[in-house]
C-alpha atoms as a PDB file:
ATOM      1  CA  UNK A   1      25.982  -9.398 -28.974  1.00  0.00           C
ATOM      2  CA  UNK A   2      29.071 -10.469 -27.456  1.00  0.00           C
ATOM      3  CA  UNK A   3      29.530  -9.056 -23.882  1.00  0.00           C
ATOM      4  CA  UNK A   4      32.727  -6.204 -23.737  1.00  0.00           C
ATOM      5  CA  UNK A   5      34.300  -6.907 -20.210  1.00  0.00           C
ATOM      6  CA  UNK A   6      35.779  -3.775 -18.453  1.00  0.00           C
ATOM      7  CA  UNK A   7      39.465  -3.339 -18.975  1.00  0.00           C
ATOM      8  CA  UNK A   8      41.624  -3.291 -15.694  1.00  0.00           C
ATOM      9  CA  UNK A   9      45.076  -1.745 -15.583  1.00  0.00           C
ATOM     10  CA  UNK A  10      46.473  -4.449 -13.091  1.00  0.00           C
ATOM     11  CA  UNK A  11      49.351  -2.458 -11.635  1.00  0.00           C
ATOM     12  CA  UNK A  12      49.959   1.218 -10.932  1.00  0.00           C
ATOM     13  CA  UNK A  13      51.815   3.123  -7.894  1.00  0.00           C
ATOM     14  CA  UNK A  14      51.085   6.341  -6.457  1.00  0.00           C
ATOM     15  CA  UNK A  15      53.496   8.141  -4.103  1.00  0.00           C
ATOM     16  CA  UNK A  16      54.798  11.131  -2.435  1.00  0.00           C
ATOM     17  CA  UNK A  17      58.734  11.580  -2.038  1.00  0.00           C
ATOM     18  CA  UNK A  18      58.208  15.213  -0.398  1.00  0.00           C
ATOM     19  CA  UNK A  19      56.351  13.395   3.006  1.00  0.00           C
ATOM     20  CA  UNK A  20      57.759   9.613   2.445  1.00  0.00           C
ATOM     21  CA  UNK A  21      61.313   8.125   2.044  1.00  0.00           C
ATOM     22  CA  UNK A  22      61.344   5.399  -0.691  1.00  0.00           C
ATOM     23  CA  UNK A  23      64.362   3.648  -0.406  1.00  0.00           C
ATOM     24  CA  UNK A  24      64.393   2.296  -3.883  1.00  0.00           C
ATOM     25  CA  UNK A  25      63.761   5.982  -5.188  1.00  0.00           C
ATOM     26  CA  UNK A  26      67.401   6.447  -5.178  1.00  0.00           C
ATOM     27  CA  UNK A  27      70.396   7.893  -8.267  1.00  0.00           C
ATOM     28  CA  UNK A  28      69.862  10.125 -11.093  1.00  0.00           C
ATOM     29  CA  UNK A  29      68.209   8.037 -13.556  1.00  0.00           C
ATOM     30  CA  UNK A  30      64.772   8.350 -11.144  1.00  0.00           C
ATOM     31  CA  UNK A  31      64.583  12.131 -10.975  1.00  0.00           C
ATOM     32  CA  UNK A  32      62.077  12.924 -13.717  1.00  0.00           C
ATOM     33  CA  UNK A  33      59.659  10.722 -11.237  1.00  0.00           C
ATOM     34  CA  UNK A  34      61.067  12.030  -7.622  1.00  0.00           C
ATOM     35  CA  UNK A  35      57.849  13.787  -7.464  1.00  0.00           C
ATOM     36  CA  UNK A  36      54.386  13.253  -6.183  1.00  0.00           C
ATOM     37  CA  UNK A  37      52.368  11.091  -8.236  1.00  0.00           C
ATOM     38  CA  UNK A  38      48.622  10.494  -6.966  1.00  0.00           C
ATOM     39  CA  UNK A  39      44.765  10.139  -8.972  1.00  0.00           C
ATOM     40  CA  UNK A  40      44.817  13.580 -10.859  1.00  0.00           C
ATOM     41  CA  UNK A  41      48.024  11.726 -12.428  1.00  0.00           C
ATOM     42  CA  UNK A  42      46.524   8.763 -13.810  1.00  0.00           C
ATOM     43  CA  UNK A  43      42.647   9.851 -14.355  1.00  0.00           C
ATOM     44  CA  UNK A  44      43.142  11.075 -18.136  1.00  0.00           C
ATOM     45  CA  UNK A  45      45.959   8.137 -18.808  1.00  0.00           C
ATOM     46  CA  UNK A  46      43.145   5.643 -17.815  1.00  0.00           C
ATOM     47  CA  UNK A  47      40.096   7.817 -19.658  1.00  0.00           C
ATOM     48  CA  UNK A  48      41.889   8.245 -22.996  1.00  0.00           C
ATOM     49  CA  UNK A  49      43.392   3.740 -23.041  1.00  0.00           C
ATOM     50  CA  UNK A  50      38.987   3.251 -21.959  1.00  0.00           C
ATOM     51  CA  UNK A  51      40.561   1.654 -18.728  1.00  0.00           C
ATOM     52  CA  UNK A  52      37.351   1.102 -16.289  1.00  0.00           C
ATOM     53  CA  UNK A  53      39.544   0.364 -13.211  1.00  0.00           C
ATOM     54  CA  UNK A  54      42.546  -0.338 -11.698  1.00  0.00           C
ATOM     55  CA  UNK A  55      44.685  -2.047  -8.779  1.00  0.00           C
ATOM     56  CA  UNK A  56      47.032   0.462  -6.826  1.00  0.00           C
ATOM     57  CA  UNK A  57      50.228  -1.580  -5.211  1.00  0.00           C
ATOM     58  CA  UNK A  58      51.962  -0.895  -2.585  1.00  0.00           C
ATOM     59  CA  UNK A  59      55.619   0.741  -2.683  1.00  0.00           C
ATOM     60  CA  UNK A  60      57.397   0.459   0.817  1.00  0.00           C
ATOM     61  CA  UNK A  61      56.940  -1.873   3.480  1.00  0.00           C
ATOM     62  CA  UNK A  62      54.111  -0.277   5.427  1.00  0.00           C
ATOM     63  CA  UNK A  63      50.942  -0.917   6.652  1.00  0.00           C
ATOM     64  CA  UNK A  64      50.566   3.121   6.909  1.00  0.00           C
ATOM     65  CA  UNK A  65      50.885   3.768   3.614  1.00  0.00           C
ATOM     66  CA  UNK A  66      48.595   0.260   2.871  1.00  0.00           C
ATOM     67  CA  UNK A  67      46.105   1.979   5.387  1.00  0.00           C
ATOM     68  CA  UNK A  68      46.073   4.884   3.085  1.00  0.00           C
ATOM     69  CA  UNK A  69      46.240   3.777   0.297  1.00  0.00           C
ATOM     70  CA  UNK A  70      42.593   1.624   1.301  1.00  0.00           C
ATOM     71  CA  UNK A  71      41.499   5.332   1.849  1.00  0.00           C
ATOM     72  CA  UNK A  72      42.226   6.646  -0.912  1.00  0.00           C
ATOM     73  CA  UNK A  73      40.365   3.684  -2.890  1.00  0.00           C
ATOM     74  CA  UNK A  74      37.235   4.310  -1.141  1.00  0.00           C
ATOM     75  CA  UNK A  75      37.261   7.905  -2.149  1.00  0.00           C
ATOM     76  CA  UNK A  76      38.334   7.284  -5.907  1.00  0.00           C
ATOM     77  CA  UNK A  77      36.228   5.386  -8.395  1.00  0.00           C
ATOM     78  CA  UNK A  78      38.689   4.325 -10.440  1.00  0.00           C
ATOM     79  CA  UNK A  79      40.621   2.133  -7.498  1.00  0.00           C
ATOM     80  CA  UNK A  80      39.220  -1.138  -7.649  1.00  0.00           C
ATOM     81  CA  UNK A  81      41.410  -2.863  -5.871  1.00  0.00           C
ATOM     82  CA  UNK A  82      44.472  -2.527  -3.783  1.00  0.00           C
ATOM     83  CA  UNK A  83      47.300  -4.979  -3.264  1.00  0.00           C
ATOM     84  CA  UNK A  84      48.551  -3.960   0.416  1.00  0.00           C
ATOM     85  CA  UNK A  85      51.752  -4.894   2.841  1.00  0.00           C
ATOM     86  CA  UNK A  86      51.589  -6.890   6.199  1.00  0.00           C
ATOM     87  CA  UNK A  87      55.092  -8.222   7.765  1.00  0.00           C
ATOM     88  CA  UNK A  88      54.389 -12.003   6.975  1.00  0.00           C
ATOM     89  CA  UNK A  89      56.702 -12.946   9.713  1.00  0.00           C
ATOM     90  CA  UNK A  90      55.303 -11.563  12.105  1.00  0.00           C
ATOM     91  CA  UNK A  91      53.704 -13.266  14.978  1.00  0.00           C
ATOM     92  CA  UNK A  92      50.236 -10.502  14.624  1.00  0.00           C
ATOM     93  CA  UNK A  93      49.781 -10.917  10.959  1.00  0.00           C
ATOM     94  CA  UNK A  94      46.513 -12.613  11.208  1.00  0.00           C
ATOM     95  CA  UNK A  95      45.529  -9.087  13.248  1.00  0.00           C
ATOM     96  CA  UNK A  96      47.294  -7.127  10.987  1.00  0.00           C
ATOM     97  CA  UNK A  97      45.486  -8.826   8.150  1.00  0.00           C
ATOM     98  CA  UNK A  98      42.125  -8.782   9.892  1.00  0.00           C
ATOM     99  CA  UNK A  99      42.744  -4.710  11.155  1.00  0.00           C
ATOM    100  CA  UNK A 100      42.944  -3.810   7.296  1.00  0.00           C
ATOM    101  CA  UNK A 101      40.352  -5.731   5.941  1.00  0.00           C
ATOM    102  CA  UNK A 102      37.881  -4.113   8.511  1.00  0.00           C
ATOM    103  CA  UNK A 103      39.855  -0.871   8.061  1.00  0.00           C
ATOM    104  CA  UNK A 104      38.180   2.130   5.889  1.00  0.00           C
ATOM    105  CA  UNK A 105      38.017   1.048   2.275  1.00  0.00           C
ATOM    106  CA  UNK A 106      39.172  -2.313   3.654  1.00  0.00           C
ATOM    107  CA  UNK A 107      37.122  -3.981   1.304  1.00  0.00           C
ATOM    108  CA  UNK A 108      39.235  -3.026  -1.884  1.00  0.00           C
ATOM    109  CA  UNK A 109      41.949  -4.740  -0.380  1.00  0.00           C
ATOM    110  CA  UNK A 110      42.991  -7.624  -2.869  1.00  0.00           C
ATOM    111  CA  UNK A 111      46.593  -8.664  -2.479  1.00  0.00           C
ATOM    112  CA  UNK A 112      49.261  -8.397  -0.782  1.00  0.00           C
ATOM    113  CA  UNK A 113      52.752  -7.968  -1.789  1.00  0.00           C
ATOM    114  CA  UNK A 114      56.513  -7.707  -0.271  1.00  0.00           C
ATOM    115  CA  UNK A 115      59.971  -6.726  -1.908  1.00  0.00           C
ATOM    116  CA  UNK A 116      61.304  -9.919  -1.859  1.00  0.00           C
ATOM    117  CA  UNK A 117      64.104  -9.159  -4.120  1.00  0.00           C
ATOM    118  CA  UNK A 118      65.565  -7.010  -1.921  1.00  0.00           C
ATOM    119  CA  UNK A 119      65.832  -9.779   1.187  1.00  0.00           C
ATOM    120  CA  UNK A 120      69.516 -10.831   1.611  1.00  0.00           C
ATOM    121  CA  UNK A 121      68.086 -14.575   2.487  1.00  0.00           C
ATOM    122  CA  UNK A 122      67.124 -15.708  -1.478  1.00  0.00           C
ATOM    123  CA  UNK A 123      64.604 -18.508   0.122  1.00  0.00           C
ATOM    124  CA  UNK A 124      63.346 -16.012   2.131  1.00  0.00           C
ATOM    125  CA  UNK A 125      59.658 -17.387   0.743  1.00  0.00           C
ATOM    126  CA  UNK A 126      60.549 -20.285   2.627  1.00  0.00           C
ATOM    127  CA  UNK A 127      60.800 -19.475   5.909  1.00  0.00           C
ATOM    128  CA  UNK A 128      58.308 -20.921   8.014  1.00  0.00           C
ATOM    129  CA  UNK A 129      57.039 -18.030   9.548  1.00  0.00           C
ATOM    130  CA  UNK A 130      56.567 -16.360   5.505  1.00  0.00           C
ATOM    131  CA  UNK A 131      54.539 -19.554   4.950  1.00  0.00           C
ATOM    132  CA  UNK A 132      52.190 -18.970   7.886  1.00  0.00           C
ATOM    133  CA  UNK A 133      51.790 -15.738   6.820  1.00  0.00           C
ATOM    134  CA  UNK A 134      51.054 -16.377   3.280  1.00  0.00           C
ATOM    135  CA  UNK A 135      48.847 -19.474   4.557  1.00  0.00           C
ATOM    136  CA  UNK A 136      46.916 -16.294   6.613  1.00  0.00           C
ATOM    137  CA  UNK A 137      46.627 -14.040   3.402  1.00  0.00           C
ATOM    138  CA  UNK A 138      44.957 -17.626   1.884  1.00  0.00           C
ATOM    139  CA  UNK A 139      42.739 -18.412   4.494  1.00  0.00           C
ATOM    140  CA  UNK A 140      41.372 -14.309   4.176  1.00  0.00           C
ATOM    141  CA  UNK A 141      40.720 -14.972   0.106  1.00  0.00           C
ATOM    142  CA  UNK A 142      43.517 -12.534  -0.505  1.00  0.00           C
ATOM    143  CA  UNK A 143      46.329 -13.119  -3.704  1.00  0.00           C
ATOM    144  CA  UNK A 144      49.821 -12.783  -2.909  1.00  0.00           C
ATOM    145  CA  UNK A 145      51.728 -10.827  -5.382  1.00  0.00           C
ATOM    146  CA  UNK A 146      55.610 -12.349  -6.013  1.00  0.00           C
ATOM    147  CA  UNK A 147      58.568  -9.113  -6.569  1.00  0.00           C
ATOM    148  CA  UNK A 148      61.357 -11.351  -7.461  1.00  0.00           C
ATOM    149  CA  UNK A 149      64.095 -11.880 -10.105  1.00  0.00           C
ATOM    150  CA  UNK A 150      65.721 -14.576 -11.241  1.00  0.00           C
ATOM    151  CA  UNK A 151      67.548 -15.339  -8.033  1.00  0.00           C
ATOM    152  CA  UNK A 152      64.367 -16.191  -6.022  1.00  0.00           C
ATOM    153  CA  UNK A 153      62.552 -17.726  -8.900  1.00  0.00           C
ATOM    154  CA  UNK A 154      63.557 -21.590  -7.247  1.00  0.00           C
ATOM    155  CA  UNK A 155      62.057 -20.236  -3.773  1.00  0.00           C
ATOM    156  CA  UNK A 156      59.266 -18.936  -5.828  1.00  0.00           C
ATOM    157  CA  UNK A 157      58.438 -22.103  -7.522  1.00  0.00           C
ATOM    158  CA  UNK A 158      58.652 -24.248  -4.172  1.00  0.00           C
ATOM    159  CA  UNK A 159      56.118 -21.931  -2.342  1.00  0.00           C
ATOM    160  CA  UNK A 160      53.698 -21.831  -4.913  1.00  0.00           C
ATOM    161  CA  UNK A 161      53.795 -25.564  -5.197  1.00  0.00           C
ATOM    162  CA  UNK A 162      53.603 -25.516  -0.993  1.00  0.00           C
ATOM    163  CA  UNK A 163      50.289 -23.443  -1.446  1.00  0.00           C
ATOM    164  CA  UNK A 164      48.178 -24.724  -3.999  1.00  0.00           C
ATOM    165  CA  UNK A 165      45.172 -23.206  -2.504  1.00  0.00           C
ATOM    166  CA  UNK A 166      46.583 -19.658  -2.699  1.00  0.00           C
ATOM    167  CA  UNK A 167      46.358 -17.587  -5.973  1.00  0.00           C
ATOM    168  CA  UNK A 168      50.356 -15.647  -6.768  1.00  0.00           C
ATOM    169  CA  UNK A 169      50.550 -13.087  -9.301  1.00  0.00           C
ATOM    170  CA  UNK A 170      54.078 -12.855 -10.738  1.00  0.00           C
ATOM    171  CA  UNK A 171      54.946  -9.141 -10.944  1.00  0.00           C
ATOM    172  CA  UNK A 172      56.880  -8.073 -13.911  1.00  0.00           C
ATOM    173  CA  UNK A 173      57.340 -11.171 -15.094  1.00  0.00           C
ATOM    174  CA  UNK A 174      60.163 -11.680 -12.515  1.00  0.00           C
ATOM    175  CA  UNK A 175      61.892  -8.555 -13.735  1.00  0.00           C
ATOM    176  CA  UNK A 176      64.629 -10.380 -16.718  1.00  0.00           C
ATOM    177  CA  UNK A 177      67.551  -8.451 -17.392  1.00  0.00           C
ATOM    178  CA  UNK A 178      66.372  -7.054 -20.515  1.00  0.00           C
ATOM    179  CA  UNK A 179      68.917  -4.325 -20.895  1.00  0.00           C
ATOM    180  CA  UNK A 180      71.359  -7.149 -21.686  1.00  0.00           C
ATOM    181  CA  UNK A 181      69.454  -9.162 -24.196  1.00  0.00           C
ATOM    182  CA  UNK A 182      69.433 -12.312 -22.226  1.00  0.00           C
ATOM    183  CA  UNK A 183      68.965 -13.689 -18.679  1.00  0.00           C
ATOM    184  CA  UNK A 184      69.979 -17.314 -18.947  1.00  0.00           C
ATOM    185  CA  UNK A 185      68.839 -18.244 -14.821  1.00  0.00           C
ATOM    186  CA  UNK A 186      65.537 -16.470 -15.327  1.00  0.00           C
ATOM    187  CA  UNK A 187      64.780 -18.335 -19.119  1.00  0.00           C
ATOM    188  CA  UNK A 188      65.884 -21.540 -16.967  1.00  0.00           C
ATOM    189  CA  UNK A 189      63.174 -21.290 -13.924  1.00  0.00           C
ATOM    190  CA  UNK A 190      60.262 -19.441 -15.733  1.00  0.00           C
ATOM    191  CA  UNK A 191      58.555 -22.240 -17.261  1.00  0.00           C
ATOM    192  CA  UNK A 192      58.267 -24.402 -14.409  1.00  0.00           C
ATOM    193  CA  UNK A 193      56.579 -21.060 -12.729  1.00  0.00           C
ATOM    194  CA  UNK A 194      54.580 -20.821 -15.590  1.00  0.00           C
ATOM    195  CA  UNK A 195      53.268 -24.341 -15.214  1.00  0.00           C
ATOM    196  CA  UNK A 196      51.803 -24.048 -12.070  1.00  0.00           C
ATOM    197  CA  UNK A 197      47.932 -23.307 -12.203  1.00  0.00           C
ATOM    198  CA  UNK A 198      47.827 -20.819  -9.528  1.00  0.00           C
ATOM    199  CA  UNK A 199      50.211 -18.023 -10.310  1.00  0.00           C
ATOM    200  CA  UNK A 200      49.465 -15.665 -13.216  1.00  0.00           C
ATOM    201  CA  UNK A 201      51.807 -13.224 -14.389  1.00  0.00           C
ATOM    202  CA  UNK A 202      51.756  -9.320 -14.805  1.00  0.00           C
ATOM    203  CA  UNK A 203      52.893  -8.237 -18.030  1.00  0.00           C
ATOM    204  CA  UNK A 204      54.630  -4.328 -17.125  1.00  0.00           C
ATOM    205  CA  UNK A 205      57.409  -3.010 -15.778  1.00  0.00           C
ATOM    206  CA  UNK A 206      59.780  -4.620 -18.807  1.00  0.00           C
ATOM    207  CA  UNK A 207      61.203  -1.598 -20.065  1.00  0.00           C
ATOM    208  CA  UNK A 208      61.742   0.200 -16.648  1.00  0.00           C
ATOM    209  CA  UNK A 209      64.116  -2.609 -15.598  1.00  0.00           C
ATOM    210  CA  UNK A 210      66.137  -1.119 -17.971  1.00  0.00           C
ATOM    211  CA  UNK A 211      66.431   2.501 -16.132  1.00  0.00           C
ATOM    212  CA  UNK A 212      68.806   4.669 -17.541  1.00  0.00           C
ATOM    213  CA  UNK A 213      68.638   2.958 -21.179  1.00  0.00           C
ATOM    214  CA  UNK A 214      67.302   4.319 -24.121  1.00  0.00           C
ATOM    215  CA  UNK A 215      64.609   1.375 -25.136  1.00  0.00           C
ATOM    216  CA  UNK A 216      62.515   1.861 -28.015  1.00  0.00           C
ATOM    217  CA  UNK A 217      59.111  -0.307 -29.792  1.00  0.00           C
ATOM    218  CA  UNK A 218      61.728  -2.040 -31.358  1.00  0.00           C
ATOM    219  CA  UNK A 219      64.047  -2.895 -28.731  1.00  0.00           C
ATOM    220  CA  UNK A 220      61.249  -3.661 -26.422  1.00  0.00           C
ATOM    221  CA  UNK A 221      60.744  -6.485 -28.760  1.00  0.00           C
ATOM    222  CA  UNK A 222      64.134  -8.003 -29.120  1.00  0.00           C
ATOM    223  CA  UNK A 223      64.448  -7.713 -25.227  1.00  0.00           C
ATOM    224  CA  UNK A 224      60.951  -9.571 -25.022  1.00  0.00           C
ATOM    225  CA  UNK A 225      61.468 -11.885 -28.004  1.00  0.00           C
ATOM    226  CA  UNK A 226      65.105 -12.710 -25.998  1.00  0.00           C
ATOM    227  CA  UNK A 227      64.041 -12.997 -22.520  1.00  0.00           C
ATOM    228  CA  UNK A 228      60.013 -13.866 -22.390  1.00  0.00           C
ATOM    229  CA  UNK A 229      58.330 -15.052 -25.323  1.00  0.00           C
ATOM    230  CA  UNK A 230      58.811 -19.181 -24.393  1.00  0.00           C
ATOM    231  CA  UNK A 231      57.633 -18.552 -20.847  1.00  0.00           C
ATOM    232  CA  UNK A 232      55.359 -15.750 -20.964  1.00  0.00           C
ATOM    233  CA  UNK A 233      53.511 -18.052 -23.852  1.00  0.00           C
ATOM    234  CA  UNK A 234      52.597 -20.708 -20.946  1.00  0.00           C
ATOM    235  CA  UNK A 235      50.675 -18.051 -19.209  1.00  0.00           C
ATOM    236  CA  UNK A 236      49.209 -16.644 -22.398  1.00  0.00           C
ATOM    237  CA  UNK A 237      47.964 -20.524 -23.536  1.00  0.00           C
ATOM    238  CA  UNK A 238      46.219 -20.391 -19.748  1.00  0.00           C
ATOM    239  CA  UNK A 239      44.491 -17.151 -20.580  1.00  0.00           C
ATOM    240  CA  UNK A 240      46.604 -15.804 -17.060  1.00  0.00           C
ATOM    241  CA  UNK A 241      48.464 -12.540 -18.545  1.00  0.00           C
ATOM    242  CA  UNK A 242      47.044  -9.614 -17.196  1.00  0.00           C
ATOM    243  CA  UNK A 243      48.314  -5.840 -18.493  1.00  0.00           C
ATOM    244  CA  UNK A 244      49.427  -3.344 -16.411  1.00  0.00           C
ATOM    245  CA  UNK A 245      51.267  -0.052 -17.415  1.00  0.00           C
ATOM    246  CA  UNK A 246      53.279   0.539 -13.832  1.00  0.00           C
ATOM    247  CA  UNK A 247      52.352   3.992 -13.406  1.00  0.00           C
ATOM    248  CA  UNK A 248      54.522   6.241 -12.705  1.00  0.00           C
ATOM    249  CA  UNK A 249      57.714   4.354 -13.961  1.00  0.00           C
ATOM    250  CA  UNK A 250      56.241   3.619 -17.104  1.00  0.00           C
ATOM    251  CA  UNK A 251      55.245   7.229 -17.925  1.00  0.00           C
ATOM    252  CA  UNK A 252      59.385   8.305 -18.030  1.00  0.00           C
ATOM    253  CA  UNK A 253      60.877   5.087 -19.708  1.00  0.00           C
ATOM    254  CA  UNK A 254      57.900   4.048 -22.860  1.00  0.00           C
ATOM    255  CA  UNK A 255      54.115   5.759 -23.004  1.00  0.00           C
ATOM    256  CA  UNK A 256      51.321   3.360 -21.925  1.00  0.00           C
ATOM    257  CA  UNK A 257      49.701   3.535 -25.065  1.00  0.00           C
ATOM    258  CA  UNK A 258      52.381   0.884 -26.601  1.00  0.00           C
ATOM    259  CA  UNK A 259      52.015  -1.204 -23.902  1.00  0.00           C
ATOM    260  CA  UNK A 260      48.355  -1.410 -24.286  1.00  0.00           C
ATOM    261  CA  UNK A 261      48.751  -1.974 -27.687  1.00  0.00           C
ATOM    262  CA  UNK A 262      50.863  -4.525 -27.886  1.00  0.00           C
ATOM    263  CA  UNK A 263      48.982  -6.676 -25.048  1.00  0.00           C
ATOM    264  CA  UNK A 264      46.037  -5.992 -27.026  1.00  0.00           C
ATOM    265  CA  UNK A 265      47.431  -7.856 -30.032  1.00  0.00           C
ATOM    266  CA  UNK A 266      49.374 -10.758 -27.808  1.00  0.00           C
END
């Protein structure tokens, strides 16, 4: 009998705008989610797709809300994992690292992450203090999750060839412009990204990059079959796609449901 394995929803966000201030939370377009979102949420999404865990990812740059977040993973069965924040250039991130990992629900930490697309400094990944600090989040077993568009996709290429030893994850498939059909500088890039053996790539958070735009099953597909389907195949021919349904952006802008299903068939 061939084995089942357990189906993981690889990215999902929980949050709370009445006690935190989420500076990307910002315009009209976001209100339908300018709520709390937290377990109760996503517990009968997960049940009803047969998801049997999932990795909650951070959302501002804070090792409070990482700290938390670690709590709330040892107190919820579902949270197998969480991908946390440290400031990579700073001087205490091997503490900083170390403090979480032996933190409550410390264990569960798997990644870390930071908005990188929203640096002014486009080679901000290769700054030499980021490299330390990424070289620290190696050295503790830990992935390192890349938020970037097109614009840092030649920083992102050079620091995953700088750390062979360290395993990326490539969130949102570096976020193409979908909207418009086309993203010429992100089709450019991707493939050499996709090359490299140790990054994989999240496939989620497509359609939301579109906020504000009425996207469909079937213009999900053009704006995939435009922007992805050449470099996303690399990672798919590596077997290093992983699904994820972005919880709770994904809930206002297309149901998880089609984005399970149409991983499921990729």
């Amino acid at each position: 009998m061939k084995e089942t394995l357990p189906r993981i929803d690889s990215h999902h966000h929980f949050w709370d705008p009445t006690r935190v201030t989420y500076p990307w939370m910002v315009g009209d377009a976001l209100d339908p989610i300018r709520r709390p979102f937290t377990p109760s949420d996503l517990a009968p999404e997960i049940a009803a797709q047969g998801i049997s865990g999932t990795v909650l990812v951070q959302t501002i740059s804070s090792q409070d809300e990482t700290r938390e977040f670690l709590e709330l993973a040892e107190r919820t069965d579902f949270i197998w994992g969480v991908v946390g924040w440290v400031d990579l250039m700073s001087a205490g991130v091997v503490d900083d690292l170390d403090a979480l990992i032996g933190a409550t629900g410390g264990d569960r930490l798997v990644g870390i992450r930071h908005q990188v697309h929203d640096e002014s400094d486009a080679e901000w990944l290769c700054r030499a203090d980021v490299r330390q600090g990424l070289a620290a989040v190696q050295e503790r077993g830990l992935t390192y999750d890349l938020l970037v568009r097109a614009r840092e996709l030649p920083a992102a290429i050079d620091t995953v060839r700088a750390l062979p030893g360290l395993q990326f994850v490539l969130d949102h498939i570096a976020k193409p412009r979908i909207s418009e059909g086309k993203d010429p500088e992100w089709q450019q890039h991707m493939p050499a990204l996709a090359a490299l053996p140790n990054v994989a790539v999240k496939l989620s958070g497509m359609v939301t990059e579109a906020c504000g735009h009425s996207l469909g099953r079937s213009s999900t597909g053009s704006a995939s079959g435009g922007c992805s389907s050449a470099p996303i195949g690399r990672f798919a021919c590596l077997r290093r796609p992983m699904l994820a349904c972005s919880r709770a952006l994904k809930k206002h802008w297309d149901p998880c449901p089609l984005a399970t299903r149409s991983a499921s068939s990729a």
